[in-house]
PDB file of N, CA and C in Angstrom:
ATOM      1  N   UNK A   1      52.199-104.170  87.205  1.00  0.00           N
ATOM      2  CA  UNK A   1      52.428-104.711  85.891  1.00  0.00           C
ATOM      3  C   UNK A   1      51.794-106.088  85.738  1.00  0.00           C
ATOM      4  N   UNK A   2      51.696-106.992  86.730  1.00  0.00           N
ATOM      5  CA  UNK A   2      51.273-108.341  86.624  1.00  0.00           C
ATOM      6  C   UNK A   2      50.098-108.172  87.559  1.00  0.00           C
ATOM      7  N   UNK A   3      48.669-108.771  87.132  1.00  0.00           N
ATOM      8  CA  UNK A   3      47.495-108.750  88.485  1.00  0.00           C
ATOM      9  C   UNK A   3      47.460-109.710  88.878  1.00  0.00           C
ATOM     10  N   UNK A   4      48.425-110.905  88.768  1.00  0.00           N
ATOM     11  CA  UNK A   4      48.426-111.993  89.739  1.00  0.00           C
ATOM     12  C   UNK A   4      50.097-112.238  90.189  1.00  0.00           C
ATOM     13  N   UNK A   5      49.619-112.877  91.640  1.00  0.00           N
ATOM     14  CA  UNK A   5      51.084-113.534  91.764  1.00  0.00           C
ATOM     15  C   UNK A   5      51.702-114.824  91.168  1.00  0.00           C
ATOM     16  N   UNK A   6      52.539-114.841  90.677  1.00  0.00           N
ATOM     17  CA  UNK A   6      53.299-116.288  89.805  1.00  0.00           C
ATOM     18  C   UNK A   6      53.121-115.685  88.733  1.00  0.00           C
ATOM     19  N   UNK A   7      52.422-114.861  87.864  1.00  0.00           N
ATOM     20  CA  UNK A   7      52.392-113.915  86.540  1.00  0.00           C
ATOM     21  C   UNK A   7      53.909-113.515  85.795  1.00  0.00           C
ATOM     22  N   UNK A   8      54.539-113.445  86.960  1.00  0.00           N
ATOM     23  CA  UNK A   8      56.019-113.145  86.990  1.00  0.00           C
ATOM     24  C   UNK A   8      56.956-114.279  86.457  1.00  0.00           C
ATOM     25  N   UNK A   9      56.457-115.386  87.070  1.00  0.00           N
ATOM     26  CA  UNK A   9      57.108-116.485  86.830  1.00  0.00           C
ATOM     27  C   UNK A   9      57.029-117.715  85.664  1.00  0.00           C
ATOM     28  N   UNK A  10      55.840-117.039  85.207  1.00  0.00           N
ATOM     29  CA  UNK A  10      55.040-117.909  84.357  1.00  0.00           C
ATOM     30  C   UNK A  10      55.346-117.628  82.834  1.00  0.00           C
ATOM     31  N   UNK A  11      56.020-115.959  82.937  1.00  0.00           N
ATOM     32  CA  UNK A  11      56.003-115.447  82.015  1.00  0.00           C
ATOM     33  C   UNK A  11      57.680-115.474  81.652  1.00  0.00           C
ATOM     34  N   UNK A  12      58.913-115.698  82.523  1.00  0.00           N
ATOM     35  CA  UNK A  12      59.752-116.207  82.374  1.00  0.00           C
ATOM     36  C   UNK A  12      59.922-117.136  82.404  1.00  0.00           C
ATOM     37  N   UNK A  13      59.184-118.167  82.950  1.00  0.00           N
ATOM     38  CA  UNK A  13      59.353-119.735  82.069  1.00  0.00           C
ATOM     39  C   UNK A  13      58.928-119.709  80.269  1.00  0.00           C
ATOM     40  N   UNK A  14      57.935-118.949  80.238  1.00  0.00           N
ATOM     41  CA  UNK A  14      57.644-118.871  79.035  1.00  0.00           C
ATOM     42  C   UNK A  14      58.997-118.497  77.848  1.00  0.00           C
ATOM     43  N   UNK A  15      59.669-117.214  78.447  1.00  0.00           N
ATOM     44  CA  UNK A  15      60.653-116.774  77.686  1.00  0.00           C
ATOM     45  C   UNK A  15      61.644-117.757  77.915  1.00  0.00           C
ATOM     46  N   UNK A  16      61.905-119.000  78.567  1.00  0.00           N
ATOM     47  CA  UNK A  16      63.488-119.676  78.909  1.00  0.00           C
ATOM     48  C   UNK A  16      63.531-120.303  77.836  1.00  0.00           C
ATOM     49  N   UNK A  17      65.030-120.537  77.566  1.00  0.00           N
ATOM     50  CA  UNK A  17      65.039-121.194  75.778  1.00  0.00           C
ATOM     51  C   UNK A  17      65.745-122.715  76.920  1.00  0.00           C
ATOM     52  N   UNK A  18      64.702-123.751  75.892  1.00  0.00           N
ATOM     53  CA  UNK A  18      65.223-124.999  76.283  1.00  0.00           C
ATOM     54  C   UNK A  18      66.056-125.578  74.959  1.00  0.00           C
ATOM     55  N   UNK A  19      66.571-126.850  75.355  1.00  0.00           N
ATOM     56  CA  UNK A  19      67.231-127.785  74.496  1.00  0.00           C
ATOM     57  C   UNK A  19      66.299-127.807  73.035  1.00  0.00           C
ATOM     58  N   UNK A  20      67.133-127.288  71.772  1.00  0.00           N
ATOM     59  CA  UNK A  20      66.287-127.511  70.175  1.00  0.00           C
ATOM     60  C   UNK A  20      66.606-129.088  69.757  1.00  0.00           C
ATOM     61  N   UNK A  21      65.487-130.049  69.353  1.00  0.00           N
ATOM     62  CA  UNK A  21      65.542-130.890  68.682  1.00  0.00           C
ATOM     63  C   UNK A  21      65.501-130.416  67.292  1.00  0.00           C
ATOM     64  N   UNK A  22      66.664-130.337  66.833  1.00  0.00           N
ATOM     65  CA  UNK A  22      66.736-130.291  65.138  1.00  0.00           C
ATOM     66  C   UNK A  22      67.718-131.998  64.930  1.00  0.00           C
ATOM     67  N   UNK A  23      67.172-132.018  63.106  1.00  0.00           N
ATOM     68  CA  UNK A  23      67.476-132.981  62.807  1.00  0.00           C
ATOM     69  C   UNK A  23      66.798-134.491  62.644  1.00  0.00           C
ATOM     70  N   UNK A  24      65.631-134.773  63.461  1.00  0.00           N
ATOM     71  CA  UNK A  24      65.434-135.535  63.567  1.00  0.00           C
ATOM     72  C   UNK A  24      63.827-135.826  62.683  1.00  0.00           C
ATOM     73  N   UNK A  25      63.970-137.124  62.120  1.00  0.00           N
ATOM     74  CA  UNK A  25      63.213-137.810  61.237  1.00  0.00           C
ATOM     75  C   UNK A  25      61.142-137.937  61.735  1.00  0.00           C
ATOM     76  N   UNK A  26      60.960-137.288  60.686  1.00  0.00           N
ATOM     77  CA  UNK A  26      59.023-136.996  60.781  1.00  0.00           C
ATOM     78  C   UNK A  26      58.825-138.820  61.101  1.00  0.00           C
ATOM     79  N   UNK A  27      58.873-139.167  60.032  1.00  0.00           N
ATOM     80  CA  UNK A  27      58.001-140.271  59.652  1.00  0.00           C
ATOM     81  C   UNK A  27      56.661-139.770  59.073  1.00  0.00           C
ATOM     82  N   UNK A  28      56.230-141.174  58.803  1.00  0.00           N
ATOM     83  CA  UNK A  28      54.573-141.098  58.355  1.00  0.00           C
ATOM     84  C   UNK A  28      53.711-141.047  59.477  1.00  0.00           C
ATOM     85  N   UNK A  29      53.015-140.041  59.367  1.00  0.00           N
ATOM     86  CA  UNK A  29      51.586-139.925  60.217  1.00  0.00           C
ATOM     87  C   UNK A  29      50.579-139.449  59.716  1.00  0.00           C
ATOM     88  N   UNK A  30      49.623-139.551  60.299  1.00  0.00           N
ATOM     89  CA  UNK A  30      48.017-138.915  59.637  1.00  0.00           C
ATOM     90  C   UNK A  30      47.815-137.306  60.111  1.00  0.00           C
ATOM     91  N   UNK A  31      46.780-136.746  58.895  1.00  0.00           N
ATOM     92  CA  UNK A  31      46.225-135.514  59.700  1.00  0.00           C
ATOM     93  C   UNK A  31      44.362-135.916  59.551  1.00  0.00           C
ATOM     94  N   UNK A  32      44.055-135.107  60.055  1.00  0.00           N
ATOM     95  CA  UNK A  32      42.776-134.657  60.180  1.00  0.00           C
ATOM     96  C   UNK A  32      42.020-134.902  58.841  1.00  0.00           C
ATOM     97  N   UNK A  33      42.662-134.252  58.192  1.00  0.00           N
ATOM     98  CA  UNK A  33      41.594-134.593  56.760  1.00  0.00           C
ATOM     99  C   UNK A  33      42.219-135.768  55.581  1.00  0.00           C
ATOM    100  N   UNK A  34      42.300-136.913  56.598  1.00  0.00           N
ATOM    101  CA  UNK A  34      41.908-138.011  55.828  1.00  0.00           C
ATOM    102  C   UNK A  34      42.923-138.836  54.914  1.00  0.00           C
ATOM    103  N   UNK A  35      44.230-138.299  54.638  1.00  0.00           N
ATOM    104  CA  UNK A  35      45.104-139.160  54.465  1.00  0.00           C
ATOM    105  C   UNK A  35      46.470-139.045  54.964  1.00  0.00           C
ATOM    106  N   UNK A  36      47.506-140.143  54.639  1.00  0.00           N
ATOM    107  CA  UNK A  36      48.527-140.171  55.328  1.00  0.00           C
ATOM    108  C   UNK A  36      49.845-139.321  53.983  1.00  0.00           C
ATOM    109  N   UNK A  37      50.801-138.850  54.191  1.00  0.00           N
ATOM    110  CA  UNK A  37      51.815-138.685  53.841  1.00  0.00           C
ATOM    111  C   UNK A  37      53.412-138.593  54.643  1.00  0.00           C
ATOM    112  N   UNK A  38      54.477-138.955  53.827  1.00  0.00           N
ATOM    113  CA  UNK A  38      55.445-138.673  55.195  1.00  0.00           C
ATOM    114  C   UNK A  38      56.181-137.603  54.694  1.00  0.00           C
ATOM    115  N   UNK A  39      56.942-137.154  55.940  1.00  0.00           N
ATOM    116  CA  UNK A  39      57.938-135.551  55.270  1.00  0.00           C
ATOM    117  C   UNK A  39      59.408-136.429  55.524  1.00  0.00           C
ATOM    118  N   UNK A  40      59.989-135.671  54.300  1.00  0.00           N
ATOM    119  CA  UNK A  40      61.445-136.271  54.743  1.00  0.00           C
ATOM    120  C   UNK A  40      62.278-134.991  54.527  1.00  0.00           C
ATOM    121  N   UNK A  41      63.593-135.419  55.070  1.00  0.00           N
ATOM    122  CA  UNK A  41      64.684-134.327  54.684  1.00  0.00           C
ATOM    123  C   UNK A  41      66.038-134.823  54.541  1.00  0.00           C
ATOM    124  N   UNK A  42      65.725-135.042  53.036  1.00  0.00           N
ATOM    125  CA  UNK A  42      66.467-135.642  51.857  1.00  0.00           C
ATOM    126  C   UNK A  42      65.913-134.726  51.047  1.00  0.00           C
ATOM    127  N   UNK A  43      66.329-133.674  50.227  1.00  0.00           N
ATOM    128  CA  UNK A  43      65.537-132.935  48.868  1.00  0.00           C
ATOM    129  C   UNK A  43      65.137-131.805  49.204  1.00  0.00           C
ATOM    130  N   UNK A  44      64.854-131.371  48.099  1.00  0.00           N
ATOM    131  CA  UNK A  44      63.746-130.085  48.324  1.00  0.00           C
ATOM    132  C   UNK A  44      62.684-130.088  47.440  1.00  0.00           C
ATOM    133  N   UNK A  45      62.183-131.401  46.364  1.00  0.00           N
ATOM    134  CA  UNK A  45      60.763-131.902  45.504  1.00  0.00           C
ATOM    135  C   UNK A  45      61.493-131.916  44.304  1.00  0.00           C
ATOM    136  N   UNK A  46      62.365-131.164  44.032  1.00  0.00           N
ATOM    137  CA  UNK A  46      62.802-130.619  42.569  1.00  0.00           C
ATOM    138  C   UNK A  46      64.671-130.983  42.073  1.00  0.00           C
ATOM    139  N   UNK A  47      64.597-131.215  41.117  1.00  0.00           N
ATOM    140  CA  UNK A  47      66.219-131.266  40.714  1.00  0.00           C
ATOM    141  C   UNK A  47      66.357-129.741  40.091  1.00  0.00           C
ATOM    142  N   UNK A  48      67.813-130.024  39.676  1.00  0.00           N
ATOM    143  CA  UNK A  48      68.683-128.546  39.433  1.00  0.00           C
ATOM    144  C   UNK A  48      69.312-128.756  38.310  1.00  0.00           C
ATOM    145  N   UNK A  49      69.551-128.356  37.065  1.00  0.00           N
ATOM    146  CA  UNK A  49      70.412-128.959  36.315  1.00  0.00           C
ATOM    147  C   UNK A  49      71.909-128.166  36.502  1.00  0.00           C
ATOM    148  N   UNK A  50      72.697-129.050  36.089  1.00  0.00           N
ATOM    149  CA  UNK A  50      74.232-128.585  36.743  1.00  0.00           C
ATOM    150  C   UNK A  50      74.496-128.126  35.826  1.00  0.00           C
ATOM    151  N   UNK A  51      75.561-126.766  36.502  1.00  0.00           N
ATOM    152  CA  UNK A  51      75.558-125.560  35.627  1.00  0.00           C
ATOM    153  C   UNK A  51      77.194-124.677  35.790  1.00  0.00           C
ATOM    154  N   UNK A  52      78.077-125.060  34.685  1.00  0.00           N
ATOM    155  CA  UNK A  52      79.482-124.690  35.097  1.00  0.00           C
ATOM    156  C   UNK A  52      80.010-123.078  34.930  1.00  0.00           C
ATOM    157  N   UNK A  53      78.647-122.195  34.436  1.00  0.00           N
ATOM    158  CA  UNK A  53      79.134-120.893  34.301  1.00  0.00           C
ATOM    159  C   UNK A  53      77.179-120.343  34.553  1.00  0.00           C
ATOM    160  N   UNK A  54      77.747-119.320  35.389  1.00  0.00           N
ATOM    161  CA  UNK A  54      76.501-118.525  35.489  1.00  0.00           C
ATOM    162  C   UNK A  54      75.740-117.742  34.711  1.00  0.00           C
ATOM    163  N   UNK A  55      76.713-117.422  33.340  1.00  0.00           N
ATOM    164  CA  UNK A  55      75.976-116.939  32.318  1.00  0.00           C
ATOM    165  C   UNK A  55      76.715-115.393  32.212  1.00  0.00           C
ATOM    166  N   UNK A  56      76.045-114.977  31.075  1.00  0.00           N
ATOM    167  CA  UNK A  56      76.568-113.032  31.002  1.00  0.00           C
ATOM    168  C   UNK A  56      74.819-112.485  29.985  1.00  0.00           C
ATOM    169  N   UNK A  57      74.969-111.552  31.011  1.00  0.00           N
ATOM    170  CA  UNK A  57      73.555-111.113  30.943  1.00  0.00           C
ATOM    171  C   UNK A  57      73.823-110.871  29.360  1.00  0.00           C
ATOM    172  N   UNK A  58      74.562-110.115  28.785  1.00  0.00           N
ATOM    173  CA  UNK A  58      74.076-109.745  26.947  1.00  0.00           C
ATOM    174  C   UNK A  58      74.090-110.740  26.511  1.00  0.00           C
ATOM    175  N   UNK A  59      73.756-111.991  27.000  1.00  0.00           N
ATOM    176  CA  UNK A  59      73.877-113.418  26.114  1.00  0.00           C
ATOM    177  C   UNK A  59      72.614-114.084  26.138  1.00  0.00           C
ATOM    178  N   UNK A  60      71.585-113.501  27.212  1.00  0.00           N
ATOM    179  CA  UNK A  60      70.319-113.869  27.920  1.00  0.00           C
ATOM    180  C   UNK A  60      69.318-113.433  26.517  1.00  0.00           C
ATOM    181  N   UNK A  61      68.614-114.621  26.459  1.00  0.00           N
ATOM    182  CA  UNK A  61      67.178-114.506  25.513  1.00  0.00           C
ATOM    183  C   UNK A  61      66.675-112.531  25.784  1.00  0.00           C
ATOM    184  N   UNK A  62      66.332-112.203  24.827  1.00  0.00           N
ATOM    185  CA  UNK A  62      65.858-110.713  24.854  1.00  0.00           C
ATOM    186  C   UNK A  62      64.238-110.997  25.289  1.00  0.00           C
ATOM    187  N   UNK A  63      63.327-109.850  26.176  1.00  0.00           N
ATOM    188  CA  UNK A  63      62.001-110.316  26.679  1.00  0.00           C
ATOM    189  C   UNK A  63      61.113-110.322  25.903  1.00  0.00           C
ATOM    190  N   UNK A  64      60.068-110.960  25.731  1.00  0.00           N
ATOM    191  CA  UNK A  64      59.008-110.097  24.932  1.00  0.00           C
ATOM    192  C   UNK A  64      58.905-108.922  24.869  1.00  0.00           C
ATOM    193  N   UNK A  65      58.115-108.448  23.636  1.00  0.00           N
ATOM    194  CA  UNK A  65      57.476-107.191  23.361  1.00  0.00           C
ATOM    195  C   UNK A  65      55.870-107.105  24.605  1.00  0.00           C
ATOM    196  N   UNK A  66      56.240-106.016  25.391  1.00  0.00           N
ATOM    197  CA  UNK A  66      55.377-105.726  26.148  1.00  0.00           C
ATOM    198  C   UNK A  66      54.105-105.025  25.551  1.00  0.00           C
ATOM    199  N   UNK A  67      54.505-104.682  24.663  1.00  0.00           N
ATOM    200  CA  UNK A  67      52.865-103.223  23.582  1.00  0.00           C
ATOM    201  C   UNK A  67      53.286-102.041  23.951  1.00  0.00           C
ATOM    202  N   UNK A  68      52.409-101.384  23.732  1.00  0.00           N
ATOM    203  CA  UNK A  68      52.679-100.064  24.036  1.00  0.00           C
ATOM    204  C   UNK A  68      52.261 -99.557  25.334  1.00  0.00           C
ATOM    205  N   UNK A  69      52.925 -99.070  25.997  1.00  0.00           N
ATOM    206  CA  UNK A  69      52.491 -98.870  27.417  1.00  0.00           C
ATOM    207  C   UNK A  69      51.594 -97.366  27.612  1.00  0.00           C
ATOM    208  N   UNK A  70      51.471 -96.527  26.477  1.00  0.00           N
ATOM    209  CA  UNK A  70      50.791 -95.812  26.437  1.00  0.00           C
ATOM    210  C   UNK A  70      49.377 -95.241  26.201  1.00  0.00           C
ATOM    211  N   UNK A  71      48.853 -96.783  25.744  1.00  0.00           N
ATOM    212  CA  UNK A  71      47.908 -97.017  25.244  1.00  0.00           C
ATOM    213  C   UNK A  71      47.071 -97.907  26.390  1.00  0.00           C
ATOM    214  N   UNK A  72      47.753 -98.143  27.249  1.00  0.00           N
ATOM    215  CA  UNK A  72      46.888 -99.073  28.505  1.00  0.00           C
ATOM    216  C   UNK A  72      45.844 -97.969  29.479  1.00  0.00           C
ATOM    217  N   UNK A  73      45.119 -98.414  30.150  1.00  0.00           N
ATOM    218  CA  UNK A  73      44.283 -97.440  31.326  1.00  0.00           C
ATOM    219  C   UNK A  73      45.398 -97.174  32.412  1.00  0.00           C
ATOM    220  N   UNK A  74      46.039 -98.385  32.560  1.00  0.00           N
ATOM    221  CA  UNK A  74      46.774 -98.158  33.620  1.00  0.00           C
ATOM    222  C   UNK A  74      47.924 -99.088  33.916  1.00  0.00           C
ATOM    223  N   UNK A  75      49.148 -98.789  34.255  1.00  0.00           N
ATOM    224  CA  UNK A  75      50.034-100.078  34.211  1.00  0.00           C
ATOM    225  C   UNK A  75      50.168-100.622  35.707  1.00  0.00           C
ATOM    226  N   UNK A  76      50.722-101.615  36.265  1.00  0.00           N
ATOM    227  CA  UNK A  76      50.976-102.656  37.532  1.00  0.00           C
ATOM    228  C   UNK A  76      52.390-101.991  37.803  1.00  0.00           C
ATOM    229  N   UNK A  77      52.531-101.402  38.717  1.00  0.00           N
ATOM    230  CA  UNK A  77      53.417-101.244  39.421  1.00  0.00           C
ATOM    231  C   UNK A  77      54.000-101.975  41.083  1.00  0.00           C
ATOM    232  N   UNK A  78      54.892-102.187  41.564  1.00  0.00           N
ATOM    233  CA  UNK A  78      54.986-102.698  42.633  1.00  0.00           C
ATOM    234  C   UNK A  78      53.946-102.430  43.584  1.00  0.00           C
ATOM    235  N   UNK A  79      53.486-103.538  44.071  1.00  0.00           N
ATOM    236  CA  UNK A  79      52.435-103.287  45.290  1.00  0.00           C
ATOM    237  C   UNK A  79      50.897-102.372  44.977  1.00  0.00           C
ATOM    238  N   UNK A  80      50.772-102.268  43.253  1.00  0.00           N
ATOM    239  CA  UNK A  80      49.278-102.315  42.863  1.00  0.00           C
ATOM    240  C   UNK A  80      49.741-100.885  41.820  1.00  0.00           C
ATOM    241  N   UNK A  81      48.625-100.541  41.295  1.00  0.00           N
ATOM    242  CA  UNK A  81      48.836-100.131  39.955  1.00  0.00           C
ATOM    243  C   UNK A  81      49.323 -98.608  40.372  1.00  0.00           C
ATOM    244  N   UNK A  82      50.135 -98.124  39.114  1.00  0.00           N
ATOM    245  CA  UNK A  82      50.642 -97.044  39.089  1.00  0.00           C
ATOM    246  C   UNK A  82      49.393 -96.080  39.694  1.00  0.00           C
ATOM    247  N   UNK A  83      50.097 -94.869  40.738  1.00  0.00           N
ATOM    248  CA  UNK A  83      48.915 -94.221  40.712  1.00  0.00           C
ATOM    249  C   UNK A  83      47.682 -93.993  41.851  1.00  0.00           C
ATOM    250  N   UNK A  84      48.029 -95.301  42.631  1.00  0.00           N
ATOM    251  CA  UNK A  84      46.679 -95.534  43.652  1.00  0.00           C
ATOM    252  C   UNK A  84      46.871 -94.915  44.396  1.00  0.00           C
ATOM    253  N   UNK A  85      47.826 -93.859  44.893  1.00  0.00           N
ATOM    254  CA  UNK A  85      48.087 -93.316  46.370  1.00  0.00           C
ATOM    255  C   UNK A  85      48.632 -94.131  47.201  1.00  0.00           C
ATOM    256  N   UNK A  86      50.178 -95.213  46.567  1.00  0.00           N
ATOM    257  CA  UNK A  86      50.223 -96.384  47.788  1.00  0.00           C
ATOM    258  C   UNK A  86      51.419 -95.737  48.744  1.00  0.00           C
ATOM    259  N   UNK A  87      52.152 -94.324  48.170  1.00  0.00           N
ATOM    260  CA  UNK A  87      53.003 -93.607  48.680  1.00  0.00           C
ATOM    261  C   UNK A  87      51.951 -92.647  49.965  1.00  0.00           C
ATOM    262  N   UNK A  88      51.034 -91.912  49.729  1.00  0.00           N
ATOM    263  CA  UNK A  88      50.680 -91.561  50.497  1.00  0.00           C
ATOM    264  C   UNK A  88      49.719 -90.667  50.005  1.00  0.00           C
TER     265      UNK A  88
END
């Protein structure tokens, strides 16, 4: 199974789970292409507006008018257009 000796060993050091550093702060550093930014973890970029009821769907804006779907070449279905052979 292994064509060398220590192959064995090398490959269970590989699998040993050591100590996880989570938690701890990036800072600012550079990359490669040329400027600096820092990462933090405080946030996620975006606010949320606060919201004391989740809503009831028959109360939800109605969608657009899609057209007539009979009149298209072909409609978009999950994972590419109706039709392509993506079943088999």
């Amino acid at each position: 199974m292994f064509s060398k000796q220590g192959d064995a060993q090398k490959l269970a050091s590989f699998f040993q789970a050591g100590p996880m550093d989570v938690g701890h702060a990036h800072g600012a550093h550079s990359h490669s292409h040329g400027h600096e930014h820092e990462h933090g973890h405080n946030g996620h970029g975006h606010s949320h507006e606060g919201m004391e009821f989740v809503g009831r769907y028959d109360e939800r804006d109605m969608p657009l008018a899609r057209g007539d779907f009979g009149s298209r070449a072909f409609t978009v279905g999950v994972a590419g257009p109706v039709g392509s052979g993506k079943t088999g």
